[in-house]
C-alpha atoms as a PDB file:
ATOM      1  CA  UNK A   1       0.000   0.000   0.000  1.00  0.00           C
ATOM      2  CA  UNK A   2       1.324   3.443  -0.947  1.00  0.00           C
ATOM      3  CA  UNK A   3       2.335   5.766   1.781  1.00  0.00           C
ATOM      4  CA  UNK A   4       3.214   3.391   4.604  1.00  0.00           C
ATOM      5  CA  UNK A   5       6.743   2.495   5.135  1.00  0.00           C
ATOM      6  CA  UNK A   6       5.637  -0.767   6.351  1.00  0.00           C
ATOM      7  CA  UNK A   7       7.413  -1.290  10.111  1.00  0.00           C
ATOM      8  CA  UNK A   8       6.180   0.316  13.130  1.00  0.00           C
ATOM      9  CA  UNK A   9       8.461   0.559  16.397  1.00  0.00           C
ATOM     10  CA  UNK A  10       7.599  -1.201  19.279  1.00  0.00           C
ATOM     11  CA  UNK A  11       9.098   0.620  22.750  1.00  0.00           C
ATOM     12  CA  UNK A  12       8.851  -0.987  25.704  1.00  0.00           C
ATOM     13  CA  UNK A  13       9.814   1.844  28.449  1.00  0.00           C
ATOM     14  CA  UNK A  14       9.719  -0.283  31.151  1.00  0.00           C
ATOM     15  CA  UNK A  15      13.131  -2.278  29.731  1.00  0.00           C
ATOM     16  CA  UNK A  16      14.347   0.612  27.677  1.00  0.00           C
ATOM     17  CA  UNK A  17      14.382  -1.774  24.627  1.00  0.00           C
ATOM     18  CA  UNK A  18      12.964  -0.784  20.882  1.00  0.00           C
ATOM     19  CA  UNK A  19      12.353  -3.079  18.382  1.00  0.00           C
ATOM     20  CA  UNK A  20      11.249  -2.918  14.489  1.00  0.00           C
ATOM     21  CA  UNK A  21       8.354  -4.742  13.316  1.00  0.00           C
ATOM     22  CA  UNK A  22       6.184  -5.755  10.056  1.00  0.00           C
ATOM     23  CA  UNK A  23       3.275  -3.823  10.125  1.00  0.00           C
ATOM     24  CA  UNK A  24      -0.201  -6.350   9.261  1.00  0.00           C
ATOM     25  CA  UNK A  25      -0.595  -5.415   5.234  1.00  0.00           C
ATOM     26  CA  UNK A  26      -3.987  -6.902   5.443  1.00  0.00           C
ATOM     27  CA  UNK A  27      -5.197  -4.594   7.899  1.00  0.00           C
ATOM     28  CA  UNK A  28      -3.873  -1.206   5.685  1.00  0.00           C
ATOM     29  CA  UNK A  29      -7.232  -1.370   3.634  1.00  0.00           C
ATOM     30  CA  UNK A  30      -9.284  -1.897   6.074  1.00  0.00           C
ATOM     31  CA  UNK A  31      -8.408   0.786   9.107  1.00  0.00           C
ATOM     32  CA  UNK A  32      -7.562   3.540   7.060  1.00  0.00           C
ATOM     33  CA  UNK A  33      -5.481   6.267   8.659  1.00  0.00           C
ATOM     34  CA  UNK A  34      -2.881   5.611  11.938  1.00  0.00           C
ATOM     35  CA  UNK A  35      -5.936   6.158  13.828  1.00  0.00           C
ATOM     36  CA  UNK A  36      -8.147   2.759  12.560  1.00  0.00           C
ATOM     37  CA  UNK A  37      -4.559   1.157  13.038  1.00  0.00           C
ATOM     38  CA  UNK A  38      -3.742   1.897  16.657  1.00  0.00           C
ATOM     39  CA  UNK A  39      -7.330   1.119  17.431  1.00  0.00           C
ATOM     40  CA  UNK A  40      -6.610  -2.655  16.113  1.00  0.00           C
ATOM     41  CA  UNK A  41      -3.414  -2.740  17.133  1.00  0.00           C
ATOM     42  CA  UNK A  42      -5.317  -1.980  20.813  1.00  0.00           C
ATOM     43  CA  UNK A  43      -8.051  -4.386  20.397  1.00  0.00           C
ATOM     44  CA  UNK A  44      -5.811  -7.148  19.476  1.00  0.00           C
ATOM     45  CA  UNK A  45      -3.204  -6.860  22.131  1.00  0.00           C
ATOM     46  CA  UNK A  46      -5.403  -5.876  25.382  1.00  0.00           C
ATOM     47  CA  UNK A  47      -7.546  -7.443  27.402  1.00  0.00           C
ATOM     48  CA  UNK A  48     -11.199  -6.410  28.245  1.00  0.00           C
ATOM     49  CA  UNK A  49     -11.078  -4.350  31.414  1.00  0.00           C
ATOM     50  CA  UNK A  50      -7.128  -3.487  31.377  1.00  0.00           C
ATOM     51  CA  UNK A  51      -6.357  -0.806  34.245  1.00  0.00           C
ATOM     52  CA  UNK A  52      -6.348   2.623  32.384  1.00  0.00           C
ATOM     53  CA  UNK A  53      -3.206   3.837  33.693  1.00  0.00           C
ATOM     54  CA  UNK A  54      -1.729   0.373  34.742  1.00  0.00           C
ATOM     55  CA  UNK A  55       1.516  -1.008  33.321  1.00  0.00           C
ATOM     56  CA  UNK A  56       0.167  -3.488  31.159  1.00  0.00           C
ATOM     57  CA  UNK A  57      -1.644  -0.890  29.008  1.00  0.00           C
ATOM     58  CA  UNK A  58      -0.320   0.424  25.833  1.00  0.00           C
ATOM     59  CA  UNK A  59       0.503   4.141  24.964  1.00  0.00           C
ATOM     60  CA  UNK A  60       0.279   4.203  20.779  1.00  0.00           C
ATOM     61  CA  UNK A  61       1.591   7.070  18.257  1.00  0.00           C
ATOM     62  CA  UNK A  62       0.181   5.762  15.070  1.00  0.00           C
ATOM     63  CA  UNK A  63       1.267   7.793  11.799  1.00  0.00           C
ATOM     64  CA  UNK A  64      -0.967   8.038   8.939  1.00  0.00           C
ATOM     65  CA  UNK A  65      -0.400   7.078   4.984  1.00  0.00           C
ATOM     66  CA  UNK A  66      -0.174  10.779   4.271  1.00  0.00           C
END
């Protein structure tokens, strides 16, 4: 898909450690924008009822295709 670069960097602050990874080419059409991303990115990786401001949440910057 035109206008992603295709990798998204995972930071975990908690080790200090980044790491580079594929982003899902079948989701690009379908969540349009970094926006429809980081909300699947959310829905896949967290569990119903996650504490809001606990550790095990997730803090995404999602970029767009533009």
């Amino acid at each position: 898909m035109n206008g992603y670069r295709g990798y998204m960097l995972r930071v975990n602050l908690s080790s200090g450690s980044c790491t580079k990874e594929l982003i899902r080419r079948e989701w690009l059409p379908l969540y349009v924008g970094g926006v429809g991303l980081g909300y699947r990115y959310l829905m896949e990786e967290l569990e119903p009822g996650i504490e809001p401001l606990g550790a095990d949440n997730k803090f995404i910057f999602m970029t767009g295709p533009l």
